[in-house]
N, C-alpha and C. Protein backbone atom coordinates (compact mmCIF):
# COMPACT_ATOMS: atom_id res chain seq x y z
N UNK A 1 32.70 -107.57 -118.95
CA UNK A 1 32.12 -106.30 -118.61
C UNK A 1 30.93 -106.01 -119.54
N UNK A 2 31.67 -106.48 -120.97
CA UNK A 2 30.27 -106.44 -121.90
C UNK A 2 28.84 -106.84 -121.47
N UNK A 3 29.08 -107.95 -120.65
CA UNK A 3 28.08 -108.96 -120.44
C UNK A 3 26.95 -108.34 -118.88
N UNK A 4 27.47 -107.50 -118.31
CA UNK A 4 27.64 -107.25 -116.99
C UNK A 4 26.39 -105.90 -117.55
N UNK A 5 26.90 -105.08 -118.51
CA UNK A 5 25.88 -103.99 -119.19
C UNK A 5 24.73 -104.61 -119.60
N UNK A 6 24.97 -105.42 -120.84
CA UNK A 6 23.87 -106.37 -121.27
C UNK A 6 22.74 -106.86 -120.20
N UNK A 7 23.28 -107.43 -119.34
CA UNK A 7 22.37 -108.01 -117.78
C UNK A 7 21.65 -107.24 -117.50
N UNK A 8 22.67 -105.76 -117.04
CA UNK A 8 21.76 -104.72 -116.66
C UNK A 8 20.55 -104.28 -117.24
N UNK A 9 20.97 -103.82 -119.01
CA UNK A 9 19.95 -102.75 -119.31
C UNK A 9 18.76 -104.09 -119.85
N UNK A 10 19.07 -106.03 -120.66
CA UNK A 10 17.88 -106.02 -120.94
C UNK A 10 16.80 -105.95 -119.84
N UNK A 11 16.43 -106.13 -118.57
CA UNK A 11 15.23 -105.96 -117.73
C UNK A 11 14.85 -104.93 -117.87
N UNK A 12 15.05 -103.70 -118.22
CA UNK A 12 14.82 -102.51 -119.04
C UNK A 12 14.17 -102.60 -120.28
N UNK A 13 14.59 -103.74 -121.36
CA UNK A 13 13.95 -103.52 -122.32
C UNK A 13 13.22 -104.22 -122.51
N UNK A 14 12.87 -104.77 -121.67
CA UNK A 14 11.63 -106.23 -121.72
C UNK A 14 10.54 -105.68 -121.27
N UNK A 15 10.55 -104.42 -120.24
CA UNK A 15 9.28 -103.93 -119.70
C UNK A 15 8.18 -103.28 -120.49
N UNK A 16 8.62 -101.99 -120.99
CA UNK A 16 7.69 -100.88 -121.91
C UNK A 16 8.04 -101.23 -123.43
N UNK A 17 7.04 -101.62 -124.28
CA UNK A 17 7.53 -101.73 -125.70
C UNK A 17 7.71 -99.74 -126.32
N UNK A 18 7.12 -99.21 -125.67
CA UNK A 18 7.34 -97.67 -126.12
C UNK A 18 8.74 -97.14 -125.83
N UNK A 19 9.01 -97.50 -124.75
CA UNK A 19 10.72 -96.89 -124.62
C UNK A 19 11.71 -97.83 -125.17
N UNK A 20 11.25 -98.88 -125.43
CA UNK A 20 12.58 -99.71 -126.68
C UNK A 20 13.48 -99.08 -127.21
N UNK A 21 12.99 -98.38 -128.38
CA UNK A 21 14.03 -97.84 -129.08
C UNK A 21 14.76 -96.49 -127.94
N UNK A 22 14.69 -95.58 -126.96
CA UNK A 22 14.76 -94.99 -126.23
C UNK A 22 16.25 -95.86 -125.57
N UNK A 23 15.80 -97.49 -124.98
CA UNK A 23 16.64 -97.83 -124.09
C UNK A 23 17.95 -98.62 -125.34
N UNK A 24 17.42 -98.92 -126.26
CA UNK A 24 18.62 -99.50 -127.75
C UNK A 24 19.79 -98.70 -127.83
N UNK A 25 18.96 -97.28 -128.03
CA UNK A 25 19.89 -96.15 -127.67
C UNK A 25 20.82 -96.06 -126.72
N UNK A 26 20.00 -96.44 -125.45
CA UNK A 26 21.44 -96.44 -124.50
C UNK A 26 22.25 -97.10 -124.51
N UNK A 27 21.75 -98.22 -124.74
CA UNK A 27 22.50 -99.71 -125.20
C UNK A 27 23.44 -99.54 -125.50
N UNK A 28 23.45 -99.19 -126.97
CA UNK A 28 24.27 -98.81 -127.67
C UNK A 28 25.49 -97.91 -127.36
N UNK A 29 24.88 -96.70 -126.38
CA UNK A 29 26.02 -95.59 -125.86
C UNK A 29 26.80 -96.76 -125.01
N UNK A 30 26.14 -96.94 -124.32
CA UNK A 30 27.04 -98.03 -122.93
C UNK A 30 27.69 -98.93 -123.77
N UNK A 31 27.29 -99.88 -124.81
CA UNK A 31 28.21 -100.86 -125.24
C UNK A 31 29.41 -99.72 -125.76
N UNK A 32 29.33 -98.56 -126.42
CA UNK A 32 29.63 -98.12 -127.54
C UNK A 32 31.17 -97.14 -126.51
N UNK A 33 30.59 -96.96 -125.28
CA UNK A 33 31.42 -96.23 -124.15
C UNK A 33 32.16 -97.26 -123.55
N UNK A 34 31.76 -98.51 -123.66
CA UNK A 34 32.64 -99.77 -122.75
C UNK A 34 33.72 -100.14 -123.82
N UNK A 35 33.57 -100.43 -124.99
CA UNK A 35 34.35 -100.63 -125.92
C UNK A 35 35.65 -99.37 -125.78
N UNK A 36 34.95 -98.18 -125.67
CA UNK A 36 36.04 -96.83 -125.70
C UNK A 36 36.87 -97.28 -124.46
N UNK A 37 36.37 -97.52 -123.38
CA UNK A 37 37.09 -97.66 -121.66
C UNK A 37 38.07 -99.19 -122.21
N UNK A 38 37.92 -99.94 -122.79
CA UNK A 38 38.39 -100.99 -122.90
C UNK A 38 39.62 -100.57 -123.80
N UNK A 39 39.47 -99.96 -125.09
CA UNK A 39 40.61 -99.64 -125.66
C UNK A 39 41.85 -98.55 -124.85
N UNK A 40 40.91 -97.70 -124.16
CA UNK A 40 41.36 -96.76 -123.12
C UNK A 40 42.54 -97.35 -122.23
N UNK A 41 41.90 -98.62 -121.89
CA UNK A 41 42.70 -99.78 -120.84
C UNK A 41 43.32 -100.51 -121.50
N UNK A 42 43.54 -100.82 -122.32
CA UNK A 42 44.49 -101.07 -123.22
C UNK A 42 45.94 -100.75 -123.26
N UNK A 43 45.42 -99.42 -123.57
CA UNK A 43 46.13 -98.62 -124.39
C UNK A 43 47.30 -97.95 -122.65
N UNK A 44 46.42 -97.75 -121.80
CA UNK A 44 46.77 -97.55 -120.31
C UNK A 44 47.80 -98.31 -120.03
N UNK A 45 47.36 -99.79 -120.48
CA UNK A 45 48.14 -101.10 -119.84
C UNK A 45 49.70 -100.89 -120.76
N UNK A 46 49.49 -100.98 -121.90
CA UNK A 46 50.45 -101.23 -123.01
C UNK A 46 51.66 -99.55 -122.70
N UNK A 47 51.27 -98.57 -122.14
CA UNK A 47 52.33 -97.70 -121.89
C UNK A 47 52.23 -97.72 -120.42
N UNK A 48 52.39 -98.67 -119.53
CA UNK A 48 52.70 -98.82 -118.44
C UNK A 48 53.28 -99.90 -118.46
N UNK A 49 53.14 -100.52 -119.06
CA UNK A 49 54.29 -102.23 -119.49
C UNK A 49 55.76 -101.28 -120.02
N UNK A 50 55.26 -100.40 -121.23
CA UNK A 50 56.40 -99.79 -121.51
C UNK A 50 57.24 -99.21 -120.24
N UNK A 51 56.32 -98.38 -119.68
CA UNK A 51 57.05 -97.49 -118.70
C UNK A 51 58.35 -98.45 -117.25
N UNK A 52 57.31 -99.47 -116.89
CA UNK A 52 57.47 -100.43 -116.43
C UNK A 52 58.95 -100.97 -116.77
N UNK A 53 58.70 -101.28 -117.89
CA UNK A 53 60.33 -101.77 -119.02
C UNK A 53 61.26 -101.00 -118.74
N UNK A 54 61.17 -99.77 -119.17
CA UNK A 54 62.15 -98.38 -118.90
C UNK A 54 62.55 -98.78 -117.70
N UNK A 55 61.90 -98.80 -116.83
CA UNK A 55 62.41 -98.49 -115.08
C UNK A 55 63.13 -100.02 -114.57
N UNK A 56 62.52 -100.89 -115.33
CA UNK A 56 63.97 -102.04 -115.03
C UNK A 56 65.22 -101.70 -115.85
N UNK A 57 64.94 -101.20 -116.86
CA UNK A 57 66.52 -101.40 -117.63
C UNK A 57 67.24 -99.71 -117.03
N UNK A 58 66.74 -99.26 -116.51
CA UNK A 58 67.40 -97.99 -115.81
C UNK A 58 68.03 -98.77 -114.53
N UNK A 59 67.12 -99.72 -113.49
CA UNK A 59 67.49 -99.99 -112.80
C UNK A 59 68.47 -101.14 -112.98
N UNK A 60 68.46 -102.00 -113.93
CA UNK A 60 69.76 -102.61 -114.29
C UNK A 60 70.93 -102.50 -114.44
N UNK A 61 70.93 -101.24 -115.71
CA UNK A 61 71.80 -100.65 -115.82
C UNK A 61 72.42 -99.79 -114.17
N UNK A 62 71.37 -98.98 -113.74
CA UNK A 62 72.55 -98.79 -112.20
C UNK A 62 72.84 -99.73 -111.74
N UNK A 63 72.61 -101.10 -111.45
CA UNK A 63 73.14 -101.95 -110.66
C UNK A 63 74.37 -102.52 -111.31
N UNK A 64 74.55 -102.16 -112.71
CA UNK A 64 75.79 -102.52 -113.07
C UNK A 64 76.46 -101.21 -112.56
N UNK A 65 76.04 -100.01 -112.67
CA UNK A 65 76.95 -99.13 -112.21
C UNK A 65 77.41 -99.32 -111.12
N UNK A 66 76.73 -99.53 -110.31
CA UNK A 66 77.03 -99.73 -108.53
C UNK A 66 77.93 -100.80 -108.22
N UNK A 67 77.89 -102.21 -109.40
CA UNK A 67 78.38 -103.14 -109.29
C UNK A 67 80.35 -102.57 -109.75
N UNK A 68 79.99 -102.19 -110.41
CA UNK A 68 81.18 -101.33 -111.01
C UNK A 68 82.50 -100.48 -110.19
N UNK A 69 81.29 -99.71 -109.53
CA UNK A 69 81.76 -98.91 -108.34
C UNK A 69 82.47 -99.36 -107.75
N UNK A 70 81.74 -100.46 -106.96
CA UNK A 70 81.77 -101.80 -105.53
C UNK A 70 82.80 -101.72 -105.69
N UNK A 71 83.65 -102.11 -107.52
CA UNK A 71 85.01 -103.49 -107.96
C UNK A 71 85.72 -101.83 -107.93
N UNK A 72 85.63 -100.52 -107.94
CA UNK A 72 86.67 -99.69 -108.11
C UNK A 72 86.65 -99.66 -106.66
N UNK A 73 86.30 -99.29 -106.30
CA UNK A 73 86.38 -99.23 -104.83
C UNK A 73 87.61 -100.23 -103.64
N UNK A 74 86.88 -101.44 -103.94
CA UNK A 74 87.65 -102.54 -103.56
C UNK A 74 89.03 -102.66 -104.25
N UNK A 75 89.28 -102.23 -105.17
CA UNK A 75 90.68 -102.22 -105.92
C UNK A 75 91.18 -101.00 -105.52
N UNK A 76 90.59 -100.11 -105.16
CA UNK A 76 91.52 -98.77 -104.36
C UNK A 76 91.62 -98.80 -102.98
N UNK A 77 90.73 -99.40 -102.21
CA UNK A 77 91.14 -99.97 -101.06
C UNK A 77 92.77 -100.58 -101.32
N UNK A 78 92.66 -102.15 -101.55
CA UNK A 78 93.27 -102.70 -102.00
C UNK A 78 95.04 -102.36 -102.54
N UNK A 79 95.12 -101.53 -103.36
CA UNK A 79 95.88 -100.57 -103.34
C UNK A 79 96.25 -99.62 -102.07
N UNK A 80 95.50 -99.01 -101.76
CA UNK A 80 95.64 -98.21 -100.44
C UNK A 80 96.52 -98.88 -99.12
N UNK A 81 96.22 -100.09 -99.47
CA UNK A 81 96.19 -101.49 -98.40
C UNK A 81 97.95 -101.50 -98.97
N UNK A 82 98.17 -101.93 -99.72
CA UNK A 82 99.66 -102.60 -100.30
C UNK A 82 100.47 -100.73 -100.10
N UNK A 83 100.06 -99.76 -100.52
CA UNK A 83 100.87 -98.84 -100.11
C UNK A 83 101.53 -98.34 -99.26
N UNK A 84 100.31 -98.13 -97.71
CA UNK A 84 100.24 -98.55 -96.60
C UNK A 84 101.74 -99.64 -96.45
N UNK A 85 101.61 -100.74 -96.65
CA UNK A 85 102.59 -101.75 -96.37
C UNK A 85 104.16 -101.57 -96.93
N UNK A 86 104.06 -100.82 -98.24
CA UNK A 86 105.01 -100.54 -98.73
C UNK A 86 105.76 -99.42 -97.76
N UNK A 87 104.63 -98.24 -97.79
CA UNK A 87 105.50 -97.10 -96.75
C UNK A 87 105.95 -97.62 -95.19
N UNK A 88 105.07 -98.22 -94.89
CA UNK A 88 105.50 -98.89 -93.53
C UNK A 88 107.02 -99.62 -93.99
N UNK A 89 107.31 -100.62 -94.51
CA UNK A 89 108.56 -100.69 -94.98
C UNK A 89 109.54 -99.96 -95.26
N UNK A 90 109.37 -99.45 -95.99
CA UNK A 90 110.19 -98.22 -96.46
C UNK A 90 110.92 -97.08 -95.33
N UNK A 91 109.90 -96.82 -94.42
CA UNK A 91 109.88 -96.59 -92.93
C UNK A 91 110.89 -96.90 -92.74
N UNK A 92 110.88 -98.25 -91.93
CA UNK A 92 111.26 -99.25 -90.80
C UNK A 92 112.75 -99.22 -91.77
N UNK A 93 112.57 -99.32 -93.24
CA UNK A 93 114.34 -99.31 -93.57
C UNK A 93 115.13 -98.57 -93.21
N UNK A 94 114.16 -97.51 -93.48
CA UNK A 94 114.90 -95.48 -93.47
C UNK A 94 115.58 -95.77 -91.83
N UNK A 95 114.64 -96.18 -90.82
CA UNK A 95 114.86 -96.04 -89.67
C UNK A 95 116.27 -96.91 -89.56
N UNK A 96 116.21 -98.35 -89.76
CA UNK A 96 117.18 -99.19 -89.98
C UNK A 96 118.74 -98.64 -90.54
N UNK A 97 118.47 -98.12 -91.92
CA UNK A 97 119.45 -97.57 -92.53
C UNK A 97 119.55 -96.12 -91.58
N UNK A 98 119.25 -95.15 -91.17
CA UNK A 98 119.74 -94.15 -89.95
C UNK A 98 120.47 -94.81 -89.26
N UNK A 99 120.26 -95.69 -88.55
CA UNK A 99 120.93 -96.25 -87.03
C UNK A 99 121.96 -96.64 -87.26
N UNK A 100 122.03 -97.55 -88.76
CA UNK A 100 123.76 -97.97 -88.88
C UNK A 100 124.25 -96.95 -89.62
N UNK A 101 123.84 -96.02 -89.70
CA UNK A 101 124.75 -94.74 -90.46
C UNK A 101 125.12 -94.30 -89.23
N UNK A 102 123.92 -93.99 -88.24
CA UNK A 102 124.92 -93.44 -87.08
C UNK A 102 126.20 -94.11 -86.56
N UNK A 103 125.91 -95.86 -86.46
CA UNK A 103 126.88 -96.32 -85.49
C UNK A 103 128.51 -95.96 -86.60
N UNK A 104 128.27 -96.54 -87.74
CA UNK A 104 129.25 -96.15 -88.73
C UNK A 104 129.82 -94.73 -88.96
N UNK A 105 129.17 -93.60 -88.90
CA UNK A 105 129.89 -91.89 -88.66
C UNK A 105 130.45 -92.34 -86.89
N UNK A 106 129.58 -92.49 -86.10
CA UNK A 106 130.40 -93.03 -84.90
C UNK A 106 131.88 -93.89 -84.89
N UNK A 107 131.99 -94.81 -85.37
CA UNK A 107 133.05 -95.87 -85.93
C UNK A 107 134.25 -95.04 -86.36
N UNK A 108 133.56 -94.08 -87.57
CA UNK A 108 134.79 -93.22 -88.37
C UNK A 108 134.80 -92.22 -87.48
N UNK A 109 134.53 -91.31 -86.26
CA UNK A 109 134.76 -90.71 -85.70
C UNK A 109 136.18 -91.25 -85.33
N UNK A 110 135.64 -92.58 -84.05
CA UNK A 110 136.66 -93.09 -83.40
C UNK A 110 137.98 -93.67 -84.35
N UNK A 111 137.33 -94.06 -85.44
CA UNK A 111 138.63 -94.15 -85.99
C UNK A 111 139.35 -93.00 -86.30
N UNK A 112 138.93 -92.40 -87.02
CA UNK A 112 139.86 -90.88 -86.85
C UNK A 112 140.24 -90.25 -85.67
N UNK A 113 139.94 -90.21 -85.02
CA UNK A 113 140.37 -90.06 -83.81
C UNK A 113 141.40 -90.94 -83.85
N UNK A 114 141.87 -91.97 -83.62
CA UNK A 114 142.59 -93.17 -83.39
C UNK A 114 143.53 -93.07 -84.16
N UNK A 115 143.33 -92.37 -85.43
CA UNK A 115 144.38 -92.21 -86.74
C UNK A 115 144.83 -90.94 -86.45
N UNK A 116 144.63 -90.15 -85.96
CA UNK A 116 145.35 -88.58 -85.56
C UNK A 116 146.48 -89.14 -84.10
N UNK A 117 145.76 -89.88 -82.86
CA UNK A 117 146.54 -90.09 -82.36
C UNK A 117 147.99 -91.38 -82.21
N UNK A 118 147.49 -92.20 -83.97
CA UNK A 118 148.57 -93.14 -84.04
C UNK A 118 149.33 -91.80 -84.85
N UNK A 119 148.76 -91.48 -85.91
CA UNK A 119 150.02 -90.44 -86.40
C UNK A 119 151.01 -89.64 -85.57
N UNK A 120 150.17 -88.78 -84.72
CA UNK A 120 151.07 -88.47 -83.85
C UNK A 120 152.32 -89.27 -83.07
N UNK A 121 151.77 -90.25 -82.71
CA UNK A 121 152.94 -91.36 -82.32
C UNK A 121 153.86 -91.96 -83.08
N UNK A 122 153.41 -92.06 -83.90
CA UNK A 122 154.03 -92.35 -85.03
C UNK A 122 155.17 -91.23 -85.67
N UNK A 123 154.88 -89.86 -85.50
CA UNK A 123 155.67 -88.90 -85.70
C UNK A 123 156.70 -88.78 -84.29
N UNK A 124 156.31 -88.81 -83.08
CA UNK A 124 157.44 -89.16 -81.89
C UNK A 124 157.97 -90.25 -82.23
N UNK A 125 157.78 -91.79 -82.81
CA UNK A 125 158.56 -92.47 -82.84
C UNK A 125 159.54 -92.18 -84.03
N UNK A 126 159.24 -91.73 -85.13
CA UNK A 126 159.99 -91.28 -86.01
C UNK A 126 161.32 -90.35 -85.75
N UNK A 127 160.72 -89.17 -84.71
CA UNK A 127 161.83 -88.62 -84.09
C UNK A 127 162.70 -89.17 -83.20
N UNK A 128 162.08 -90.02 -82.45
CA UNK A 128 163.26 -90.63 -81.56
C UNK A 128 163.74 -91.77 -82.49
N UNK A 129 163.37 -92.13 -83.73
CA UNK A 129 164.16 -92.80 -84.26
C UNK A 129 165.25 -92.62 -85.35
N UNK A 130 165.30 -91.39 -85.41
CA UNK A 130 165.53 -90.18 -86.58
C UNK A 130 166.75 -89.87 -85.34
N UNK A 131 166.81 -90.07 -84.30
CA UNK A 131 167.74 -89.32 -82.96
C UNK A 131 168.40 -90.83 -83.03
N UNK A 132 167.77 -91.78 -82.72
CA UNK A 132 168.13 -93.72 -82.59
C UNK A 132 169.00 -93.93 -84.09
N UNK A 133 168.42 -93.13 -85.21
CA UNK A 133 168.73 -93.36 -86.48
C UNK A 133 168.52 -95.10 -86.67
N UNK A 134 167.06 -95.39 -86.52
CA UNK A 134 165.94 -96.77 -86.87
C UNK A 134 165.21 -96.49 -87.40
N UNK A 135 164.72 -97.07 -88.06
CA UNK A 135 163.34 -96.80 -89.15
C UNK A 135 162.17 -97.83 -88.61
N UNK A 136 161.56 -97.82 -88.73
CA UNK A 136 159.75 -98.49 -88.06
C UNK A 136 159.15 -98.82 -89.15
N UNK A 137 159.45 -99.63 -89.64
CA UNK A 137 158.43 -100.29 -90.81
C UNK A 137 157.30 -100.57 -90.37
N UNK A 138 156.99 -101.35 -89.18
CA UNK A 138 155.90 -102.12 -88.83
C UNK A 138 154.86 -101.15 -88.62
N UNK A 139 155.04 -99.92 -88.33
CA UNK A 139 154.31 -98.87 -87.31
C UNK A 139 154.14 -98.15 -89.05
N UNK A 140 154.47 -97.96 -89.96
CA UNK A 140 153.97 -97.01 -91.16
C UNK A 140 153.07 -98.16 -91.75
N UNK A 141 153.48 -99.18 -91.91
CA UNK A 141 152.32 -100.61 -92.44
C UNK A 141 151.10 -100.48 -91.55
N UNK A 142 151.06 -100.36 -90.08
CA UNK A 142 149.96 -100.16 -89.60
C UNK A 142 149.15 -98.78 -89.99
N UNK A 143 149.61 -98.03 -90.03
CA UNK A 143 149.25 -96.57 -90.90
C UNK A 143 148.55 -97.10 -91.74
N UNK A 144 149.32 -97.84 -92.35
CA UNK A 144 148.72 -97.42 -94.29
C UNK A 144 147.69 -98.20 -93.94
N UNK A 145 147.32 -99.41 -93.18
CA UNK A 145 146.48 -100.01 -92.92
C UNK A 145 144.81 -99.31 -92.15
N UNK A 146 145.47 -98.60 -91.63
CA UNK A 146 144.59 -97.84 -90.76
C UNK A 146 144.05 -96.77 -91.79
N UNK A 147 144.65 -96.01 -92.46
CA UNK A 147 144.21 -95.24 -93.75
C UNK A 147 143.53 -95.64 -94.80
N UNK A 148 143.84 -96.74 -94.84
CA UNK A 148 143.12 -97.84 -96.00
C UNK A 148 141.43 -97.91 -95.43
N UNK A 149 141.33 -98.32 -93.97
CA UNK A 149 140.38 -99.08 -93.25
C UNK A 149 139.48 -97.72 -93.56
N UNK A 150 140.24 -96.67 -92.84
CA UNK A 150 139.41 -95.24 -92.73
C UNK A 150 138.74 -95.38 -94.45
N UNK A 151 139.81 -94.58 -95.28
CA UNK A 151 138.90 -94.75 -96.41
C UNK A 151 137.97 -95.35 -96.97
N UNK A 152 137.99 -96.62 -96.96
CA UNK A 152 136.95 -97.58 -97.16
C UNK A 152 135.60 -97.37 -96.27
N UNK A 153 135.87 -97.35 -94.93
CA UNK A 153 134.58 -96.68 -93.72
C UNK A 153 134.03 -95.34 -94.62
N UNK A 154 134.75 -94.13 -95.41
CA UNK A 154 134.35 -93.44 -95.37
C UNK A 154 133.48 -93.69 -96.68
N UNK A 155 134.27 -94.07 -97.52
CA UNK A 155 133.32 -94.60 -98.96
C UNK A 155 131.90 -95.39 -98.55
N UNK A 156 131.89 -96.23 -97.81
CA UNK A 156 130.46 -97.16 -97.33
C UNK A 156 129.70 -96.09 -96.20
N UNK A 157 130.21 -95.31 -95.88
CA UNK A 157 129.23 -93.74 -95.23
C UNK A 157 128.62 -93.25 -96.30
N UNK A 158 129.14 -93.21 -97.13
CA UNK A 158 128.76 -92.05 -98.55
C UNK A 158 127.48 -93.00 -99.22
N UNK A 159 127.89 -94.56 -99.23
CA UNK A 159 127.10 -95.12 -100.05
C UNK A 159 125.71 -95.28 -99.44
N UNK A 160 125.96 -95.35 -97.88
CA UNK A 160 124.91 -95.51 -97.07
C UNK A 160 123.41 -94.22 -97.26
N UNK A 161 124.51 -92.80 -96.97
CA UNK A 161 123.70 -91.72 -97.42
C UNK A 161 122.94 -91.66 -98.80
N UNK A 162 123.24 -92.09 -99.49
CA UNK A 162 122.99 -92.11 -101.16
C UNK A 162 121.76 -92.93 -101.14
N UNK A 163 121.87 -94.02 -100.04
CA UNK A 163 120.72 -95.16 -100.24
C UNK A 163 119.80 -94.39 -99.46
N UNK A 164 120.11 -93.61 -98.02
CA UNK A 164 119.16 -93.33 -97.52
C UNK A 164 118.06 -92.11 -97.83
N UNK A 165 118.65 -91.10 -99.05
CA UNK A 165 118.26 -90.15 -99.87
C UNK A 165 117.00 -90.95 -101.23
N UNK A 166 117.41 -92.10 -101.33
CA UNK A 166 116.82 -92.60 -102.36
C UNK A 166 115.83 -93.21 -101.78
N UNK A 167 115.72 -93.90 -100.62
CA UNK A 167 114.20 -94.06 -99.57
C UNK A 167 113.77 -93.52 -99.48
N UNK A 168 114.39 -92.64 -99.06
CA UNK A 168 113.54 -91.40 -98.73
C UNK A 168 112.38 -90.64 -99.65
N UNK A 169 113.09 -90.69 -100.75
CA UNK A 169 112.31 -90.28 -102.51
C UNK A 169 111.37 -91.12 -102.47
N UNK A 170 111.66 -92.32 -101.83
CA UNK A 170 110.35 -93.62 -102.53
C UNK A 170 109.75 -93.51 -101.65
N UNK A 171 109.73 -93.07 -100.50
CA UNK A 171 108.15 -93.21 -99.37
C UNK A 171 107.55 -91.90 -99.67
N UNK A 172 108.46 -90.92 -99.80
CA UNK A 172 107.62 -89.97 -100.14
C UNK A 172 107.03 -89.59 -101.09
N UNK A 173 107.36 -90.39 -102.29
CA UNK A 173 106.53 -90.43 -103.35
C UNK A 173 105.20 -91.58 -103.00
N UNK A 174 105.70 -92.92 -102.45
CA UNK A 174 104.49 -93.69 -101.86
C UNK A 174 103.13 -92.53 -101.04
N UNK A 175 103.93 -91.58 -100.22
CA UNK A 175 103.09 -91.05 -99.01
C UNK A 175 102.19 -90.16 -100.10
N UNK A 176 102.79 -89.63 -101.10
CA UNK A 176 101.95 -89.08 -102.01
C UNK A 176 101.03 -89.69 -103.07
N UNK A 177 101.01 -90.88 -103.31
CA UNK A 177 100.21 -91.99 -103.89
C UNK A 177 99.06 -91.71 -102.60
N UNK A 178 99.29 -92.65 -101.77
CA UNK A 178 98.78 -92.72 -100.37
C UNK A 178 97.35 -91.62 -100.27
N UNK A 179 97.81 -90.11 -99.98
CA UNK A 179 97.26 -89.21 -100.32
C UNK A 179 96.50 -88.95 -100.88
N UNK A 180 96.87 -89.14 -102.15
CA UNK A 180 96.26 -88.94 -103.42
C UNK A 180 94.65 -90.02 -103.60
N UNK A 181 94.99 -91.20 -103.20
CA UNK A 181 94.32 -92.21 -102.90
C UNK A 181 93.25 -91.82 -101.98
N UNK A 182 93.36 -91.16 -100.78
CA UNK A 182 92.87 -91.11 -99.81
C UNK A 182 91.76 -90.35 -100.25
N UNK A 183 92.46 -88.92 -100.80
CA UNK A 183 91.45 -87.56 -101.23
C UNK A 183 90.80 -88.05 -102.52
N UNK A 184 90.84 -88.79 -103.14
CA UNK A 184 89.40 -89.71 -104.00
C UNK A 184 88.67 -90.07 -103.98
């Protein structure tokens, strides 16, 4: 650029020897103003390299943020995903465990039922054997047998409920994970 001024003004100073010192002068401003624009540009360049710098390492740094994000994200999916699967299970047990609780309170219905009307028979045979003066061993062994069976039916009812109270706790604590997950 230096050189580009120079070009210009000497055909200027080659013409009039009276305005010489006149055009030296300018010379001088123009070299003296190109030098200023040059440090100017410099100085322009060197805090726009800076600025420049800043705005990658801002933008780096978010792309680790974002990158960051992406991996929380995908791990709460992920989660969301296996909970999902868990409550669906948990489900399908609850449902499972209902049905044989029903058929089983069904079962001990009929068996009680069945045990009121062997007792009863069991109390007519007693009387007509109490009238016969015979005793029925075989028919009180079936009793105790039948009382035994009942009890036991009724204990594995109880245990059944106990399990199905405690599913119940765990999906609905899952369904509240779930939730919780969701509204995040």
């Amino acid at each position: 650029m230096l050189l580009l001024l120079f070009a210009l003004v000497l055909p200027f100073s080659l013409g009039n020897e009276h305005r010489r010192p006149a055009l030296q002068e300018e010379f001088n401003v123009l070299v003296y103003g190109t030098l200023q624009l040059g440090e100017a540009l410099t100085d322009t360049y060197s805090s726009t390299t800076g600025k420049l710098q800043k705005i990658a390492g801002r933008q780096a740094r978010q792309e680790q943020t974002m990158e960051k994000l992406k991996a929380e994200v995908s791990r709460a999916r992920q989660a969301r995903k296996r909970l999902g699967v868990e409550a669906e299970r948990l489900q399908r047990e609850e449902q499972e465990g209902r049905s044989l609780l029903q058929r089983m309170e069904q079962d001990l219905r009929e068996i009680q039922t069945e045990y009121g009307d062997l007792g009863n028979r069991v109390q007519e045979l007693e009387q007509k054997a109490q009238v016969k003066e015979w005793t029925m061993p075989d028919i009180k062994d079936k009793v105790e047998r039948h009382s035994l069976l009942l009890q036991v039916l009724t204990q594995e009812a109880a245990r059944q409920k106990k399990q199905m109270v405690k599913q119940r706790k765990q999906l609905l604590h899952l369904l509240k994970q779930a939730s919780a997950i969701r509204s995040s």
